[in-house]
Protein backbone atom coordinates (compact mmCIF):
# COMPACT_ATOMS: atom_id res chain seq x y z
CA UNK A 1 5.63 34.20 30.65
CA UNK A 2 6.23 35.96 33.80
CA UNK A 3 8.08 39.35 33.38
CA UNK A 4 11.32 38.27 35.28
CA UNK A 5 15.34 37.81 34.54
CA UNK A 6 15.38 34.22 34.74
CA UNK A 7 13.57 31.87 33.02
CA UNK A 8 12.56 28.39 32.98
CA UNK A 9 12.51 26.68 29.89
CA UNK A 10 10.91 23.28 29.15
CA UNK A 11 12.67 22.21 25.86
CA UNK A 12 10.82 19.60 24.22
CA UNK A 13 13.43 17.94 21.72
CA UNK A 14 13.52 14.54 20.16
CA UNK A 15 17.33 15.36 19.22
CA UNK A 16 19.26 14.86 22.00
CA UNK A 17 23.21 17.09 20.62
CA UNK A 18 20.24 20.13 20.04
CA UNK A 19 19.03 19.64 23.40
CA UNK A 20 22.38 19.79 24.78
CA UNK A 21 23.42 22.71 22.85
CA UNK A 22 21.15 24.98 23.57
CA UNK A 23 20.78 23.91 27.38
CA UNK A 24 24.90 25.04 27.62
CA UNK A 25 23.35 28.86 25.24
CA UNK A 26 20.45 28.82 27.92
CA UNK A 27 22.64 28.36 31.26
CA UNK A 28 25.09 31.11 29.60
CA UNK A 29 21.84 33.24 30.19
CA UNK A 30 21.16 32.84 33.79
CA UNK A 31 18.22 30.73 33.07
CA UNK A 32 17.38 27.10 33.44
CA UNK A 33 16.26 24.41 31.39
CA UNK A 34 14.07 20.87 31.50
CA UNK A 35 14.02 18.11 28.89
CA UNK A 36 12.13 15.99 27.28
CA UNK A 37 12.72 13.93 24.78
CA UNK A 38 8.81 12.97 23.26
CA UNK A 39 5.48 14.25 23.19
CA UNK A 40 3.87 12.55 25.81
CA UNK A 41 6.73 13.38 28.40
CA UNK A 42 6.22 16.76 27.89
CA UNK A 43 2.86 16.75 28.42
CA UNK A 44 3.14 14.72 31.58
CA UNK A 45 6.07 17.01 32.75
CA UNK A 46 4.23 20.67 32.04
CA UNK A 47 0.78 18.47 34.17
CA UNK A 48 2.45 17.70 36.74
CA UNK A 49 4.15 21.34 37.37
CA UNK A 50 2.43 24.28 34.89
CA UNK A 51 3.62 26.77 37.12
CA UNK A 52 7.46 26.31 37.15
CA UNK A 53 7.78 26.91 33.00
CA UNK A 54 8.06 30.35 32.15
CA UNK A 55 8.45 28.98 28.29
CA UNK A 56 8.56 25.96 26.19
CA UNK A 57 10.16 25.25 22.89
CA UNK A 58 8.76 22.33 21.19
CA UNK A 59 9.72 20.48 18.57
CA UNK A 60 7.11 19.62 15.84
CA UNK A 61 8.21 16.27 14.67
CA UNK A 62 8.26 14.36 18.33
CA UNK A 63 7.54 10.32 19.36
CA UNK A 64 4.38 9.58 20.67
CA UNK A 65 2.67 12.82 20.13
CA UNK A 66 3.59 15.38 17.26
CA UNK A 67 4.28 19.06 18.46
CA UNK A 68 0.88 20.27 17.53
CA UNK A 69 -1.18 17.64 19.78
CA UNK A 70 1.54 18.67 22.83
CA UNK A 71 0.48 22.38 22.33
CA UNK A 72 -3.10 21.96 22.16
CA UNK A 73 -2.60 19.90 25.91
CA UNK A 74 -0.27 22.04 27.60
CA UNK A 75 -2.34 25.11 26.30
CA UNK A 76 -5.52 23.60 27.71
CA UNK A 77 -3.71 23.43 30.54
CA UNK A 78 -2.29 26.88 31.04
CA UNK A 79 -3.37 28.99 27.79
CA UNK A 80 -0.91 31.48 28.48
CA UNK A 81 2.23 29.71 28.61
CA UNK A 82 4.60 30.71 25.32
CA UNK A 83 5.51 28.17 23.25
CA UNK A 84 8.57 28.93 20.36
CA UNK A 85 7.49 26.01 17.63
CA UNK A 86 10.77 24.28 16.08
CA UNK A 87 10.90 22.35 13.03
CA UNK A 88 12.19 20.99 9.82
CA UNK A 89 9.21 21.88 8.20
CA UNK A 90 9.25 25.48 6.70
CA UNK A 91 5.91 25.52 4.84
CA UNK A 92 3.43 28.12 5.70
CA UNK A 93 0.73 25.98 6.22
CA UNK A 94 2.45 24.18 8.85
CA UNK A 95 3.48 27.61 10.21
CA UNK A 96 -0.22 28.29 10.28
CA UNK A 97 -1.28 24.78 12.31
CA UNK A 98 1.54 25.68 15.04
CA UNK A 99 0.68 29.27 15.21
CA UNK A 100 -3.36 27.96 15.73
CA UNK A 101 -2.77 25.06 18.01
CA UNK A 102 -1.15 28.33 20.44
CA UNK A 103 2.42 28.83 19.30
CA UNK A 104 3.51 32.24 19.94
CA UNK A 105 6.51 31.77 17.66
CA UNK A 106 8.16 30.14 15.08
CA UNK A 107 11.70 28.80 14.07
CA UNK A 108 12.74 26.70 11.34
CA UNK A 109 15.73 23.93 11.73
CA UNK A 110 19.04 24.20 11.33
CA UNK A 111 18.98 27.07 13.31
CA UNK A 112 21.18 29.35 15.20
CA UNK A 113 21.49 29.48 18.68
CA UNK A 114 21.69 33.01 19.64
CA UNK A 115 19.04 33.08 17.04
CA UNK A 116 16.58 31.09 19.41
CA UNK A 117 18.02 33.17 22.50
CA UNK A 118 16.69 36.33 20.63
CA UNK A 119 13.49 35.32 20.05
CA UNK A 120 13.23 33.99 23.27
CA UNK A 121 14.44 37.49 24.61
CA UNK A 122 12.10 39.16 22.26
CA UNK A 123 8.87 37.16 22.88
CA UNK A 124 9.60 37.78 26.62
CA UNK A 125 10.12 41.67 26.15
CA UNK A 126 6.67 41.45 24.03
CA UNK A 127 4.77 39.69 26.92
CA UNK A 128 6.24 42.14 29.72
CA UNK A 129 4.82 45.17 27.50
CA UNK A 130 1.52 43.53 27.08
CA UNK A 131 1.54 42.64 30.64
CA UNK A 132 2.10 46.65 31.50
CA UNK A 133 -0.79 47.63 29.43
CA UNK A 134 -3.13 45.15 30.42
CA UNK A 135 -2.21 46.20 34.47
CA UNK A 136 -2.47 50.09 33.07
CA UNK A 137 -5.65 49.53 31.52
CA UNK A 138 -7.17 47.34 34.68
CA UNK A 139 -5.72 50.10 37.03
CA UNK A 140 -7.68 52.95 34.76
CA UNK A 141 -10.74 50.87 35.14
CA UNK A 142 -10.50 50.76 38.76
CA UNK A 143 -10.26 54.58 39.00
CA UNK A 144 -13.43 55.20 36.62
CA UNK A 145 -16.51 55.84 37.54
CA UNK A 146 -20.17 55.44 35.27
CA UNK A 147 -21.43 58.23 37.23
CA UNK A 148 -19.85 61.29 38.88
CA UNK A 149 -21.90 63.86 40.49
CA UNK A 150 -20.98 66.84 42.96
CA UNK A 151 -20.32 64.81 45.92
CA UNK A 152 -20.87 60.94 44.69
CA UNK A 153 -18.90 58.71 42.41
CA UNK A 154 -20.48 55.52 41.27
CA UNK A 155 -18.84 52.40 39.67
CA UNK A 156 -22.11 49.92 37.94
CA UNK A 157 -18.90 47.26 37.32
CA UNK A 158 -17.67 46.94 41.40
CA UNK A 159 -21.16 48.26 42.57
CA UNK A 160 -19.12 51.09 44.96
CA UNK A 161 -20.67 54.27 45.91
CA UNK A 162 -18.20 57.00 47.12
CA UNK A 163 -19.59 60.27 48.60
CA UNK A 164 -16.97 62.86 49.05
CA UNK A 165 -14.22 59.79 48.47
CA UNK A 166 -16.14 57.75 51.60
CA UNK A 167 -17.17 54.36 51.05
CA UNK A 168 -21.49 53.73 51.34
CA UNK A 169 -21.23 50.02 52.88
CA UNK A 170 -23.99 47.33 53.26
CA UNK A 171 -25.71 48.60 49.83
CA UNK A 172 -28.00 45.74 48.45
CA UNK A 173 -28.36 45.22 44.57
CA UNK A 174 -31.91 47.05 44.54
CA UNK A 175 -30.56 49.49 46.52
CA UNK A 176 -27.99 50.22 44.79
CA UNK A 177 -29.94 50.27 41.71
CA UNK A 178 -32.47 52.87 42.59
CA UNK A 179 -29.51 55.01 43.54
CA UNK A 180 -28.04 54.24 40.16
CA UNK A 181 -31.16 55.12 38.19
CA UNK A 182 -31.95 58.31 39.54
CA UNK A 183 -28.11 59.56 39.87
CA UNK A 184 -27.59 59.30 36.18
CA UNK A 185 -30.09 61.99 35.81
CA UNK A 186 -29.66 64.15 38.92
CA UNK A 187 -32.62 66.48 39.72
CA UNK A 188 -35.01 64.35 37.63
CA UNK A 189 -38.10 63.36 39.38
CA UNK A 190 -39.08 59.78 38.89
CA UNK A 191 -42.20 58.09 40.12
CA UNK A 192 -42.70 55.21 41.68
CA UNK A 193 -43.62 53.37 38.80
CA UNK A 194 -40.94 54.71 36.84
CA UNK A 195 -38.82 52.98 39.57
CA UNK A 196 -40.53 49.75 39.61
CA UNK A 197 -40.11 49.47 35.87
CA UNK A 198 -36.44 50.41 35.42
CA UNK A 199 -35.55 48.56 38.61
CA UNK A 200 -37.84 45.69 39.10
CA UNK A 201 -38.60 44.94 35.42
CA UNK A 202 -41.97 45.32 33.42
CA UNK A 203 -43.24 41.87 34.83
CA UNK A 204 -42.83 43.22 38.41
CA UNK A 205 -46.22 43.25 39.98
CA UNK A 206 -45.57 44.23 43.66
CA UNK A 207 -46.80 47.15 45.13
CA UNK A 208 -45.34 50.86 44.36
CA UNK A 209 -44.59 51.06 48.26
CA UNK A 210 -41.87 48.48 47.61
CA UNK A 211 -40.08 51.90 46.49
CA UNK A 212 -40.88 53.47 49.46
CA UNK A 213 -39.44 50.80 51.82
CA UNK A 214 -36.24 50.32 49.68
CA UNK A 215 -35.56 54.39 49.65
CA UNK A 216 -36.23 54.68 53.51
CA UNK A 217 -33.45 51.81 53.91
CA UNK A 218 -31.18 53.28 51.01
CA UNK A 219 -31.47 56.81 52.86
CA UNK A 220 -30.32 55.34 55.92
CA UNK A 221 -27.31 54.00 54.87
CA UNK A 222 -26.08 57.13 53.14
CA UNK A 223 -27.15 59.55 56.11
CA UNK A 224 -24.61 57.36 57.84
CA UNK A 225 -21.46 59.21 55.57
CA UNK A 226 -23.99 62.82 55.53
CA UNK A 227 -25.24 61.82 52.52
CA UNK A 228 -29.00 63.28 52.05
CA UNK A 229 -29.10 62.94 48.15
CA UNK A 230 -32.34 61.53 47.58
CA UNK A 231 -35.52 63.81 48.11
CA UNK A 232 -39.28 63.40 48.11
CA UNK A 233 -41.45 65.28 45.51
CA UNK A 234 -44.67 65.59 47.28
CA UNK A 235 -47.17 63.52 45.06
CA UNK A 236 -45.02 62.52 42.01
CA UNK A 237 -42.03 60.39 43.64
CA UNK A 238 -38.41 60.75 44.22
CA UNK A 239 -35.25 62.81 42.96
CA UNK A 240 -31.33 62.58 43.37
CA UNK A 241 -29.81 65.84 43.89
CA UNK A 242 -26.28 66.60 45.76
CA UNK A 243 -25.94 70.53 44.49
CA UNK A 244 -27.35 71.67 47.30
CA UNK A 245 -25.35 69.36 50.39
């Protein structure tokens, strides 16, 4: 359900007078309402246009196709569409198949009105929270970093380099790997070997002066935001260390 005012509601109702009473509670809302009157309408209806529902309610005893087979289709179709299951049936197994086949909710016939408006006000409040912590959470993750040294932040996930908040473009995956490797342990001295092995893989045979090529172009591209992070240890390999820039 999109976090909104108004809302679209696809009512899927065998029983036309509780179609028509709850389309004059929904209007009284602001919101708007579509109808259909069996399973396989529904279906068709939600196919042909997933994205104008914000919500269906759906009966479970429909023609044609019961209200579990209809929520197993329009949830393969758009599995996060709410559905509020209605029905006769009060049994808690039943309860259980609606809930599975991707009901959100659950109201049992006769039943009131403004009791359906309320749980149609409710599940939307519910969504619009979830909605704000899932775009909190993704916004936190954008802002972390796997590695944060004295000048450089690195993110493993989006494969971004920042030194001093500037971006380090054109960084290839082996690159950026070998920067990765030795960052995490700033001031370490790794060999070439060591490199191959955690960068290449144990059944990498080329030669060590692959290392050497791939740090000369590495080193270029950071020189280009004053970046010189990566040093040579005479005889044993490389290091990454920033304390000093």
């Amino acid at each position: 359900m999109k976090p909104k005012e108004h809302l679209n509601i696809l009512m899927v109702e065998d029983d036309k007078s509780v179609a028509e009473m709850m389309s004059m509670f929904i209007e009284k809302e602001g919101w708007t309402m579509d109808y259909a009157a069996d399973g396989e309408q529904a279906v068709k209806k939600f196919a042909q246009h997933p994205d104008a529902y914000d919500l269906i309610t759906l009966d479970l005893n429909l023609p044609k196709k019961d209200g579990i087979q209809v929520a197993k289709e329009v949830c393969a179709i758009s599995p996060t569409i709410p559905i509020i299951m209605l029905t006769a049936r009060s049994s808690e197994a039943e309860q259980i198949l609606g809930l599975d086949a991707g009901a959100d909710d659950y109201v049992s016939k006769p039943f009131s009105p403004l009791a359906l408006i309320a749980r149609i006000k409710a599940l939307q409040r519910r969504i619009m929270i979830e909605d704000n912590h899932s775009k909190a959470k993704a916004e936190q993750e954008e802002q972390t970093f796997d590695v944060e040294t004295y000048h450089m932040k690195i993110s493993k996930k989006r494969r971004e380099v920042l030194f001093d908040g500037q971006k380090v473009n054109n960084i290839t995956p082996k690159e950026f790997d070998l920067l990765f490797t030795m960052a995490q342990k700033s001031k370490q001295v790794f060999s070439r070997s060591q490199l191959l092995e955690s960068v290449w893989g144990y059944d990498y045979f080329g030669e060590e002066r692959t290392v050497d090529a791939h740090i000369k172009k590495l080193r270029q591209k950071l020189e280009k935001v004053g970046a010189n992070v990566i040093q040579t240890v005479w005889g044993v390999g490389y290091k990454f260390d920033d304390s000093q820039v």
